[in-house]
N, C-alpha and C. Protein backbone atom coordinates (compact mmCIF):
# COMPACT_ATOMS: atom_id res chain seq x y z
N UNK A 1 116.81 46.89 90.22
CA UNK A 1 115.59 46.25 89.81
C UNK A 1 114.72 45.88 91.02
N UNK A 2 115.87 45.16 92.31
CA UNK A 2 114.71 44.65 93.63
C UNK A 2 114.05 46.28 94.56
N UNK A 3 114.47 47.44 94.21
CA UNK A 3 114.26 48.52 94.37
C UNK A 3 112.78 49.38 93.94
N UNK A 4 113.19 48.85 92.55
CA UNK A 4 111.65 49.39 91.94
C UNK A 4 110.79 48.65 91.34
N UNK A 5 110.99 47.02 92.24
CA UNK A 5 109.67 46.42 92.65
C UNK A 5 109.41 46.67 93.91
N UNK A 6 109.66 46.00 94.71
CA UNK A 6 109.58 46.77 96.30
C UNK A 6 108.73 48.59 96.19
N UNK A 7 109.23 49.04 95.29
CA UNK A 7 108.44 50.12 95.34
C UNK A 7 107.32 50.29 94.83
N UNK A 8 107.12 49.83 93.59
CA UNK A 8 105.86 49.20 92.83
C UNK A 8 104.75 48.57 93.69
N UNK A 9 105.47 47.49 94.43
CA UNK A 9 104.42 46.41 95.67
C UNK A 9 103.68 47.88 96.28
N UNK A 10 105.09 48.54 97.05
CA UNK A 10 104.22 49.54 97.87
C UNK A 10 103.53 50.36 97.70
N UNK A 11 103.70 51.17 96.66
CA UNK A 11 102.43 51.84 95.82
C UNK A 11 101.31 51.04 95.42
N UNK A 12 101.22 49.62 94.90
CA UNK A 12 99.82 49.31 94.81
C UNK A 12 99.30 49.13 96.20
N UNK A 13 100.07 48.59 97.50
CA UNK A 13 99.52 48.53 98.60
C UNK A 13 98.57 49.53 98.69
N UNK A 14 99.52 50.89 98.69
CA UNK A 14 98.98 51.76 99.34
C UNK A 14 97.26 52.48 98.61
N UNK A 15 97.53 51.99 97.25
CA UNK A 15 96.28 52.37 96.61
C UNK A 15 95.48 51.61 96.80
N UNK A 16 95.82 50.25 97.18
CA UNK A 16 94.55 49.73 97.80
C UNK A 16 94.23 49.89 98.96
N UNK A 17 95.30 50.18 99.39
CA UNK A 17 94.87 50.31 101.32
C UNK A 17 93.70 51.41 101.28
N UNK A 18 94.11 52.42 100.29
CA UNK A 18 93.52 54.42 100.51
C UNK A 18 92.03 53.88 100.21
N UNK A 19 91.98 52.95 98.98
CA UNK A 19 90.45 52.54 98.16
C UNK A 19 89.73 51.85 99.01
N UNK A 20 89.83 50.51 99.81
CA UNK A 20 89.53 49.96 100.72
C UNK A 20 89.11 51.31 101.76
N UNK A 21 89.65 52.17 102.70
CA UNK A 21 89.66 53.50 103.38
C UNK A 21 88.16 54.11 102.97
N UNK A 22 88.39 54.34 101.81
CA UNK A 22 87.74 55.32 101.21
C UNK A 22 86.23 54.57 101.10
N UNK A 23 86.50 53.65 100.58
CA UNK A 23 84.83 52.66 100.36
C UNK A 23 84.23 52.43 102.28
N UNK A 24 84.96 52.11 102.80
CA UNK A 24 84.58 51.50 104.24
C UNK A 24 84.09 53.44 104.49
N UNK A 25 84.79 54.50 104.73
CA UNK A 25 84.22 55.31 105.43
C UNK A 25 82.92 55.93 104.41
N UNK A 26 82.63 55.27 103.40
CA UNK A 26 81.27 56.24 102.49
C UNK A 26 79.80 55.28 102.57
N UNK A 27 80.68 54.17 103.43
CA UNK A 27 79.45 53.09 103.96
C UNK A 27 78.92 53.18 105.86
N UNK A 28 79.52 53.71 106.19
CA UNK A 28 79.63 54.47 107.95
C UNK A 28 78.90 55.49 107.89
N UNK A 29 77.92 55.85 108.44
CA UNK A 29 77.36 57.09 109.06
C UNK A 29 78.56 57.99 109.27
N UNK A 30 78.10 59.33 109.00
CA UNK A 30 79.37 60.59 108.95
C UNK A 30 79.31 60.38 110.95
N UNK A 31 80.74 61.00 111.03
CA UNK A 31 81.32 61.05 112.20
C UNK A 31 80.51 61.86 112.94
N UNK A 32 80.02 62.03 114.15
CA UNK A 32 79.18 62.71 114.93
C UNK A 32 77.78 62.93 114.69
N UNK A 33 77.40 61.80 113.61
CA UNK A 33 76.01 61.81 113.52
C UNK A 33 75.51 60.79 114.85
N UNK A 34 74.51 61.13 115.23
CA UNK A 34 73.77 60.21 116.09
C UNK A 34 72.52 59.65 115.62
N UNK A 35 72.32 58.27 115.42
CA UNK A 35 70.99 57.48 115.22
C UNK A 35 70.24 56.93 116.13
N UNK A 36 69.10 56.39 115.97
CA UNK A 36 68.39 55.85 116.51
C UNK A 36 68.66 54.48 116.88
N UNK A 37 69.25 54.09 117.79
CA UNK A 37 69.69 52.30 118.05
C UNK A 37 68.43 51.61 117.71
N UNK A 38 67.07 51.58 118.22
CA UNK A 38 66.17 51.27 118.27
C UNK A 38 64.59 51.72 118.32
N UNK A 39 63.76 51.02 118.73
CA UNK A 39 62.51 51.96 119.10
C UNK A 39 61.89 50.77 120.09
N UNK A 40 61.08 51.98 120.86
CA UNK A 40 60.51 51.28 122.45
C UNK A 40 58.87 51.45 121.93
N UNK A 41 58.14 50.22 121.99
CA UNK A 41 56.80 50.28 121.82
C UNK A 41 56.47 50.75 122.87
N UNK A 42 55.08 51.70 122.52
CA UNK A 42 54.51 52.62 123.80
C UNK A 42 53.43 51.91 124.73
N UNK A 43 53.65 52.69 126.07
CA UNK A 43 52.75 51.75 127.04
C UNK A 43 52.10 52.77 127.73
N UNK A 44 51.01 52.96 127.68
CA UNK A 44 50.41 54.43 128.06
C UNK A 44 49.70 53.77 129.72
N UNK A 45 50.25 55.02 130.91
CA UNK A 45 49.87 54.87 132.17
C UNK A 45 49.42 55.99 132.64
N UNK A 46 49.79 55.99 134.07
CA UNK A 46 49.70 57.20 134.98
C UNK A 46 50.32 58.13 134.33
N UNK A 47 50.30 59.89 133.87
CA UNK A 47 51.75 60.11 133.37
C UNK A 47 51.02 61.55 134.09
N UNK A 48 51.50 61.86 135.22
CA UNK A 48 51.64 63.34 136.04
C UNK A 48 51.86 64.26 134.68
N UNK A 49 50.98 65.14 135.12
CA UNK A 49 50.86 66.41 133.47
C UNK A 49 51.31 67.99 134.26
N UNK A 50 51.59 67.85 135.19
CA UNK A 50 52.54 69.46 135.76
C UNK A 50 53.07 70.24 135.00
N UNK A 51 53.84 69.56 134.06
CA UNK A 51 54.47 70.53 132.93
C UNK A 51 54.07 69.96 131.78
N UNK A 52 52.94 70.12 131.81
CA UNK A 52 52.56 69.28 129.76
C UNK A 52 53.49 68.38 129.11
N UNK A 53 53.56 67.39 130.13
CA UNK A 53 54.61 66.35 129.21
C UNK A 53 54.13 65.41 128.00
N UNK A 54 54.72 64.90 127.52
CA UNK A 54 54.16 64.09 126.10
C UNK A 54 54.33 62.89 126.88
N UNK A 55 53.15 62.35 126.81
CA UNK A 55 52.60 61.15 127.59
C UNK A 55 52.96 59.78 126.29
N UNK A 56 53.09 58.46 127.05
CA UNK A 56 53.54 57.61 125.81
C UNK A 56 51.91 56.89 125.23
N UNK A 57 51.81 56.47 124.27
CA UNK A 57 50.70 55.76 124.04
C UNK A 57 51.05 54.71 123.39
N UNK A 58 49.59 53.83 123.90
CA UNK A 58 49.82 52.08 123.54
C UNK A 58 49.95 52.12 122.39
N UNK A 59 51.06 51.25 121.42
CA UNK A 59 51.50 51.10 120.20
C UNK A 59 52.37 51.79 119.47
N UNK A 60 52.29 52.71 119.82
CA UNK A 60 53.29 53.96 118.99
C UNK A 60 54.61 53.36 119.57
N UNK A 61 55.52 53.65 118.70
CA UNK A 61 57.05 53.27 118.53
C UNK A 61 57.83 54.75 119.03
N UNK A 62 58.99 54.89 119.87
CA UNK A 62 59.63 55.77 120.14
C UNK A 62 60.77 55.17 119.88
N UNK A 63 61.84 56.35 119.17
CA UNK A 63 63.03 56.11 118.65
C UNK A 63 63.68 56.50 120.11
N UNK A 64 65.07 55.48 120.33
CA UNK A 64 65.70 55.36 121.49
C UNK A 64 66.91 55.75 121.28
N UNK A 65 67.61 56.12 121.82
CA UNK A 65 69.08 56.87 121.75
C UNK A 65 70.33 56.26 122.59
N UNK A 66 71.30 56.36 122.28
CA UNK A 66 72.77 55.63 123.18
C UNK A 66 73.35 56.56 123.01
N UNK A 67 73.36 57.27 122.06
CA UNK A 67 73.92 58.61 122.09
C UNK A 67 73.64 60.01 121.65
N UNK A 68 74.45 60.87 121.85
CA UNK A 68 74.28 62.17 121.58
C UNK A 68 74.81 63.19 120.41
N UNK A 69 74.68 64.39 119.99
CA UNK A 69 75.68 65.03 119.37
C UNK A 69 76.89 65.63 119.89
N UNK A 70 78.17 65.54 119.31
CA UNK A 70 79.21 66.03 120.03
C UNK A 70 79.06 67.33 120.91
N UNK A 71 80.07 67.18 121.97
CA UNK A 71 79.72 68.21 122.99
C UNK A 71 81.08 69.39 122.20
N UNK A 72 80.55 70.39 122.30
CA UNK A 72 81.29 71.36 121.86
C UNK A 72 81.28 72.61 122.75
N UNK A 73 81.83 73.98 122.21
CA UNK A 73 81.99 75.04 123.26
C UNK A 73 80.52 75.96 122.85
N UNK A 74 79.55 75.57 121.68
CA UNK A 74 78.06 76.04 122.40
C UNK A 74 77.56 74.65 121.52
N UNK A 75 77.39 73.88 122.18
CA UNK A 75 76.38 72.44 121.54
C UNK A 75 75.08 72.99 121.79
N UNK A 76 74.60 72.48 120.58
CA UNK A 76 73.18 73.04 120.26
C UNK A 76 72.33 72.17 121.05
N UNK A 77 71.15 72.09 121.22
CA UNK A 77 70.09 71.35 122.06
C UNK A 77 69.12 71.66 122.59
N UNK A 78 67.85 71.22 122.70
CA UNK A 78 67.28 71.39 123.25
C UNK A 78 66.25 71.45 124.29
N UNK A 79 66.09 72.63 125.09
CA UNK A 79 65.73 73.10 126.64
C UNK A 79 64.01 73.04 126.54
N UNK A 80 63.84 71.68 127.05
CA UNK A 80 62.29 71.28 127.80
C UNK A 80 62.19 71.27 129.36
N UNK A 81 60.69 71.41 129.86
CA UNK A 81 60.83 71.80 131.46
C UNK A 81 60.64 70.79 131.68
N UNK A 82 60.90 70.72 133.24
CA UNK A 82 61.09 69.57 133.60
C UNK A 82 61.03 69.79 135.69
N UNK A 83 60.11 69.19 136.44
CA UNK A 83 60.04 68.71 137.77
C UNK A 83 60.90 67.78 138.67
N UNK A 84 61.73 68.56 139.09
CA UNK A 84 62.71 67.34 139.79
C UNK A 84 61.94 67.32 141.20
N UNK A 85 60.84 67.69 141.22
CA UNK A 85 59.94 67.62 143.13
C UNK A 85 59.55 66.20 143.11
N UNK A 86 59.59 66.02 144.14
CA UNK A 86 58.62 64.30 144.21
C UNK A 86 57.30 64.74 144.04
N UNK A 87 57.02 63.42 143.29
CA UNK A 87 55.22 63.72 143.13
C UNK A 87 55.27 64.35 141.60
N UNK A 88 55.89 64.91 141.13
CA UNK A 88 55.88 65.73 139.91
C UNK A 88 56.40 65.02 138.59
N UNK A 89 56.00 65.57 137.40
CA UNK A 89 56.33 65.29 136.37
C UNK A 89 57.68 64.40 135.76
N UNK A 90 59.41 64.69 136.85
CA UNK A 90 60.42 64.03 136.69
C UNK A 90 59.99 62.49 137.23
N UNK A 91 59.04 62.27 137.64
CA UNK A 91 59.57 60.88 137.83
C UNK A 91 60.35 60.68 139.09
N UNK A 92 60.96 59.67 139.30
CA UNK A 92 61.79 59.18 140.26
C UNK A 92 62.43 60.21 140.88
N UNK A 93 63.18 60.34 142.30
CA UNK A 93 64.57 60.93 142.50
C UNK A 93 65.42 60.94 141.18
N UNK A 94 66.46 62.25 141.36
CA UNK A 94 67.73 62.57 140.62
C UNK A 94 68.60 61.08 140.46
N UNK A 95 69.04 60.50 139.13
CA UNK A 95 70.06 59.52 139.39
C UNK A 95 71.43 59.53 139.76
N UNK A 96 71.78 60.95 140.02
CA UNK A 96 72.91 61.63 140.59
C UNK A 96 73.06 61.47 141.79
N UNK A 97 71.98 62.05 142.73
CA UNK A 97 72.67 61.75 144.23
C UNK A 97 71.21 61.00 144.71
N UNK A 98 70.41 60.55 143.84
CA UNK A 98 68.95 59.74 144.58
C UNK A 98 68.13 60.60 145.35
N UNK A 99 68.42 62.15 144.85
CA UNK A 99 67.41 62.97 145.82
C UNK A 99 66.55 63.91 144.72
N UNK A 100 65.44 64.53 145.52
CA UNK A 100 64.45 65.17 144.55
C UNK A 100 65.20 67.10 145.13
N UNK A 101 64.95 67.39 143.67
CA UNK A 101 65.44 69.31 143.83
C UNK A 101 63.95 69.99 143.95
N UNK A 102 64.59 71.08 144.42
CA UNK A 102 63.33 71.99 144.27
C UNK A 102 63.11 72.78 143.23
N UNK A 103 61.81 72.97 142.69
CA UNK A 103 61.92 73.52 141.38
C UNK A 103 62.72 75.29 141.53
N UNK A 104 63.03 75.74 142.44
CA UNK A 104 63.75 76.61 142.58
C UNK A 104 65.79 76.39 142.58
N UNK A 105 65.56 75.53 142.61
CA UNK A 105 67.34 75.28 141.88
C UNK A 105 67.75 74.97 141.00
N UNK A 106 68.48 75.89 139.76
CA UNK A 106 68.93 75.71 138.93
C UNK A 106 69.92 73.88 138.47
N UNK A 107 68.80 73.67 138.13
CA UNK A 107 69.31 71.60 138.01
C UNK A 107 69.38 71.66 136.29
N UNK A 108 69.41 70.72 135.91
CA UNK A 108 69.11 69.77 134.56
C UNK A 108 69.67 67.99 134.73
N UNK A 109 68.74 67.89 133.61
CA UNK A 109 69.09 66.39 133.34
C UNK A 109 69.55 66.46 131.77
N UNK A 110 70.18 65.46 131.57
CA UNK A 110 70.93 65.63 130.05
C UNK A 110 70.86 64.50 129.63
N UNK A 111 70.45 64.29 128.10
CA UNK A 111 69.91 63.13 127.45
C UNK A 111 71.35 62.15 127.57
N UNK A 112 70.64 60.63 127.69
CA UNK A 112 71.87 59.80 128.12
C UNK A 112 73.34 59.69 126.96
N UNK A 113 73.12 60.65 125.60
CA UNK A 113 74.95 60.48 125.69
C UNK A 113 75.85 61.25 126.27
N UNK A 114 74.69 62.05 126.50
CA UNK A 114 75.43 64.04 127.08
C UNK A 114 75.72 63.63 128.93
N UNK A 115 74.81 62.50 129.27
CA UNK A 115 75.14 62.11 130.78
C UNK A 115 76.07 61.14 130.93
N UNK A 116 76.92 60.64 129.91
CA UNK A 116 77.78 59.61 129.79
C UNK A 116 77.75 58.69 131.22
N UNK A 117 76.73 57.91 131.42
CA UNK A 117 76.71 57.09 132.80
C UNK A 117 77.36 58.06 133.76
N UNK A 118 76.78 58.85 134.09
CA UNK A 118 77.15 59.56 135.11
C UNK A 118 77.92 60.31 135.58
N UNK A 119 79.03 60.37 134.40
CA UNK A 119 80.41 60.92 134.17
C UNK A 119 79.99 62.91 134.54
N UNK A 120 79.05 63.05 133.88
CA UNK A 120 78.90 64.21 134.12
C UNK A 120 77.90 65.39 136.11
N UNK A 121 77.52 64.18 136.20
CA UNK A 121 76.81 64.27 137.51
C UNK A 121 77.54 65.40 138.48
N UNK A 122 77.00 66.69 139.01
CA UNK A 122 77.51 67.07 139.75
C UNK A 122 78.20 68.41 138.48
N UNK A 123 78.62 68.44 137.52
CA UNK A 123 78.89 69.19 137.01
C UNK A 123 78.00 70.50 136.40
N UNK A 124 78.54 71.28 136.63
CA UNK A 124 77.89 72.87 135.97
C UNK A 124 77.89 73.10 134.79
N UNK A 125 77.04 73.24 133.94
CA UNK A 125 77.08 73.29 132.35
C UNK A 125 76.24 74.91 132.38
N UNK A 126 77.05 75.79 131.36
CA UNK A 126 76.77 76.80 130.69
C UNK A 126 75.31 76.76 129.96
N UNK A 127 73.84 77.08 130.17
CA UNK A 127 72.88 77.06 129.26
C UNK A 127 72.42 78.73 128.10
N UNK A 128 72.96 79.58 127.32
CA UNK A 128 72.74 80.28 126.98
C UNK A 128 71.25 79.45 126.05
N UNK A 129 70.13 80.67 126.06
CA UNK A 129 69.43 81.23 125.19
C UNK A 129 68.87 82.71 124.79
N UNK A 130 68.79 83.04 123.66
CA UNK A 130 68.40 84.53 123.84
C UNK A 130 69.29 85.28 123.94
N UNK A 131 70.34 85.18 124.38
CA UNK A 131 70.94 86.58 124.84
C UNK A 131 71.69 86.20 125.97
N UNK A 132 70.86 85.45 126.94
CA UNK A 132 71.07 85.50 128.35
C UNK A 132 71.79 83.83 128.70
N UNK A 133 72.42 83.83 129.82
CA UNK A 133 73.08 82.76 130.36
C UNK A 133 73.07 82.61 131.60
N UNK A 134 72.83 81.08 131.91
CA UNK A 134 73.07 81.08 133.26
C UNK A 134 73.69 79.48 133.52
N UNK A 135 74.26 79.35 134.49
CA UNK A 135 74.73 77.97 135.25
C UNK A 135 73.40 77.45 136.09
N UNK A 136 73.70 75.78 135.38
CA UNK A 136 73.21 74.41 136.32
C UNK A 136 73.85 73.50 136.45
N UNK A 137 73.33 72.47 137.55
CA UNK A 137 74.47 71.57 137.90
C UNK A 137 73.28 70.28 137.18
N UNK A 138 74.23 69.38 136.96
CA UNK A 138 73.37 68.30 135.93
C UNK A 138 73.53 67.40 137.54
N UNK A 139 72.45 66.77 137.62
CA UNK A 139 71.58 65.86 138.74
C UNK A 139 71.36 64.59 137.88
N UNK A 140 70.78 64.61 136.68
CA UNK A 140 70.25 63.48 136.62
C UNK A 140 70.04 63.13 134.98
N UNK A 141 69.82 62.22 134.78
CA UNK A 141 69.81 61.82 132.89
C UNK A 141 68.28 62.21 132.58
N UNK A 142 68.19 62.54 131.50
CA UNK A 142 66.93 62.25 130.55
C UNK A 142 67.09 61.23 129.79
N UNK A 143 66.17 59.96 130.36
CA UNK A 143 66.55 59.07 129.12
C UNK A 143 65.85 58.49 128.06
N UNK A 144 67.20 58.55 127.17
CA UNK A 144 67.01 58.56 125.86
C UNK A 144 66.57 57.33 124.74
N UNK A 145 66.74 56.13 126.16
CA UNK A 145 66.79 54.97 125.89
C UNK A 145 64.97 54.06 126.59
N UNK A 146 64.95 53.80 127.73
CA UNK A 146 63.83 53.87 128.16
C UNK A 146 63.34 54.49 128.51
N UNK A 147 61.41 54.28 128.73
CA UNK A 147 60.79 55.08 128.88
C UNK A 147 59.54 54.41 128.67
N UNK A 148 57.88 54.74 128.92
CA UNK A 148 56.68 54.67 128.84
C UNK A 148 56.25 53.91 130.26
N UNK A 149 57.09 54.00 131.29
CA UNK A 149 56.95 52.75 132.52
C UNK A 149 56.89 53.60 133.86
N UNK A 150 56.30 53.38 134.73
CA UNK A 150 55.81 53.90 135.47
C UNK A 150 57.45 55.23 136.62
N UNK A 151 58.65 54.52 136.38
CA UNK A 151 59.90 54.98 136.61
C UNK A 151 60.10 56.32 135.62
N UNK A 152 59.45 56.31 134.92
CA UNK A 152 59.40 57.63 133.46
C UNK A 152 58.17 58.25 133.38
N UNK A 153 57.53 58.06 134.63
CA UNK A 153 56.02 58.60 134.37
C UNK A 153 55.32 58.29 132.88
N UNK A 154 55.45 57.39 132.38
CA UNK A 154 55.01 56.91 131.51
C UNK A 154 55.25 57.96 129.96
N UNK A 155 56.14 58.85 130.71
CA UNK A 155 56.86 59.72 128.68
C UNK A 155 57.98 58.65 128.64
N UNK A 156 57.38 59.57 126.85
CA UNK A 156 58.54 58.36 125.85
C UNK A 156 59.94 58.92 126.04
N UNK A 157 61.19 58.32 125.93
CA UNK A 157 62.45 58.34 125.98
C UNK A 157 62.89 60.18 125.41
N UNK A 158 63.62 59.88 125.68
CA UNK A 158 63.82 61.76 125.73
C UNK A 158 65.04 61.62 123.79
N UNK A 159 64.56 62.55 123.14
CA UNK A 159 65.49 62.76 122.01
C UNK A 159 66.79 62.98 122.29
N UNK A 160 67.90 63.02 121.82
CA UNK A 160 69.15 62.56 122.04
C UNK A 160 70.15 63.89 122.03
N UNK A 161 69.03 64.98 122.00
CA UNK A 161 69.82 66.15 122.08
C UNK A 161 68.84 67.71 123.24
N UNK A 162 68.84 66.86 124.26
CA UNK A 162 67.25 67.29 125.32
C UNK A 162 68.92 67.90 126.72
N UNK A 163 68.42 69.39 127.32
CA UNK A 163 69.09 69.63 128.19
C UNK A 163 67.41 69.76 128.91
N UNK A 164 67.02 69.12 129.81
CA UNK A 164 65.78 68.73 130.47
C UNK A 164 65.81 69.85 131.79
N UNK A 165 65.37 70.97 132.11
CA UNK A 165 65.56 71.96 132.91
C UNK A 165 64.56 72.50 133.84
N UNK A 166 65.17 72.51 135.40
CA UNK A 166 63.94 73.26 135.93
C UNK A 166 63.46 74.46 135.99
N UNK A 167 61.89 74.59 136.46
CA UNK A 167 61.67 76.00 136.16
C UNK A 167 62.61 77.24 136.56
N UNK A 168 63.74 76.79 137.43
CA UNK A 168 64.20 78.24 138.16
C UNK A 168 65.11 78.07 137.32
N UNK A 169 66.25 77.67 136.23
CA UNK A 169 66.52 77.30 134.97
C UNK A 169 65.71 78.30 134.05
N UNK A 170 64.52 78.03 133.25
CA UNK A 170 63.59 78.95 132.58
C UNK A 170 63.77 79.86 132.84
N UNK A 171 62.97 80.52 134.49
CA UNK A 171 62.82 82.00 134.73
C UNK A 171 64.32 82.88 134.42
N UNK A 172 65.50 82.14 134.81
CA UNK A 172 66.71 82.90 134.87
C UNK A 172 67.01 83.13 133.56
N UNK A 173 66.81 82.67 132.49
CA UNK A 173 67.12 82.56 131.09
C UNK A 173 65.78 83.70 130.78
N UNK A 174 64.87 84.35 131.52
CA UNK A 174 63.67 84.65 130.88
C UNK A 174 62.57 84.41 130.14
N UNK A 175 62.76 82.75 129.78
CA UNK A 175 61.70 81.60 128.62
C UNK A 175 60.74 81.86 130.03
N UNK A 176 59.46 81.92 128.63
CA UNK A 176 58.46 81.14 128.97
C UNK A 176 58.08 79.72 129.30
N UNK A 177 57.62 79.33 130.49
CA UNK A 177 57.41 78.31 130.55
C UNK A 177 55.85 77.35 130.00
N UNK A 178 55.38 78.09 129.81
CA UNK A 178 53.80 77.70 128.92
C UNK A 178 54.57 77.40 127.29
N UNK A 179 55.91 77.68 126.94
CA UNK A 179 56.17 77.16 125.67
C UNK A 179 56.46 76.10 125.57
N UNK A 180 57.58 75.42 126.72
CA UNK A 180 57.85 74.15 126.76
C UNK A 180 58.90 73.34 126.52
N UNK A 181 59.49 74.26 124.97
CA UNK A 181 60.58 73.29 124.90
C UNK A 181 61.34 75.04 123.45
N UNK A 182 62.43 75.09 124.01
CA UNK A 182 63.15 76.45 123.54
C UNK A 182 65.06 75.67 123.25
N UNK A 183 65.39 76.26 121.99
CA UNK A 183 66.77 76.06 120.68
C UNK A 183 67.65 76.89 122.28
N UNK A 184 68.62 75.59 122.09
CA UNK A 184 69.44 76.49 123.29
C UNK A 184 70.76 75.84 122.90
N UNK A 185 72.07 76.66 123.44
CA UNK A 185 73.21 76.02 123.32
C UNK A 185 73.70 75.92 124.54
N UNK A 186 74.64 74.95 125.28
CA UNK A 186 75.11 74.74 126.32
C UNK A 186 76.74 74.26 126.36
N UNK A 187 77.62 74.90 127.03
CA UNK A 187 78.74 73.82 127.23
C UNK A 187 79.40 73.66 128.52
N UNK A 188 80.58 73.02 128.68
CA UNK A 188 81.14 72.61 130.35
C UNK A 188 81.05 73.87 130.53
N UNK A 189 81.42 74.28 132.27
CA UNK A 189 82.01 75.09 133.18
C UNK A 189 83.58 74.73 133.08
């Protein structure tokens, strides 16, 4: 009899444990979705136009990011140009080693969940589009979080799935750079 209560207890446990389970994960965002933490009201400045960047403007709201979509063996994303020269469109020095590239070296910056604080710095990531592939070493974040301030050349926060690339990046892949922003997949070296 103390057998098949004890077993009884544990079967309702467990059906409540599974129901409880089941209700908590259909109230959670699905696993590897990424949202918007917030939004950054816009502050429109100086914003260097070298590569037709999207400049921020006063009032407009930009959705801000903490994270990314999972990194996989071709994570989808996408490839906008981008000036790592001083004086140019990137903004500041690289937050990787605090130095500016030349638009002739294959660089990128990677939106801040894909740059995990820096975790990735220095590393070579695979960029296929088209057909074609080539290696860059990630230098520096696109971020996803702030932005419209004179440290961001005044663009809004970068979307949460941005491999941010220089022109010698483009040419090797064969994109046009008068397009701007090209469906690309990327993963580690």
């Amino acid at each position: 009899m103390a057998t098949i209560r004890a077993l009884a207890t544990m079967a309702v446990f467990l059906l409540v444990t599974l129901s409880m389970s089941h209700i908590a994960s259909s109230l959670r965002p699905g696993l590897g979705v990424c949202r918007a933490s917030g939004y950054l009201p816009g502050k429109s400045g100086h914003c260097e136009k070298s590569n037709d960047p999207d400049c921020c403007e006063d009032g407009k709201r930009y959705p801000q990011y903490h994270c990314s979509p999972p990194v996989t063996s071709t994570t989808k994303a996408v490839l906008t140009l981008n000036s790592f020269e001083k004086g140019k469109d990137g903004g500041g020095p690289s937050e990787c080693d605090k130095s500016y590239h030349s638009d002739k070296e294959l660089v990128v910056a990677l939106s801040t969940g894909w740059f995990k604080n820096m975790a990735r710095c220095g590393h070579r990531i695979k960029i296929t589009a088209n057909g074609n592939s080539v290696y860059a070493k990630v230098v520096d974040e696109c971020d996803s979080v702030y932005g419209c301030d004179d440290e961001h050349n005044y663009e809004p926060p970068c979307a949460n799935n941005i491999v941010d690339a220089s022109p010698a990046v483009w040419n090797a892949l064969g994109l046009d750079q008068n397009v701007g922003m090209e469906d690309i997949t990327w993963s580690e070296d």
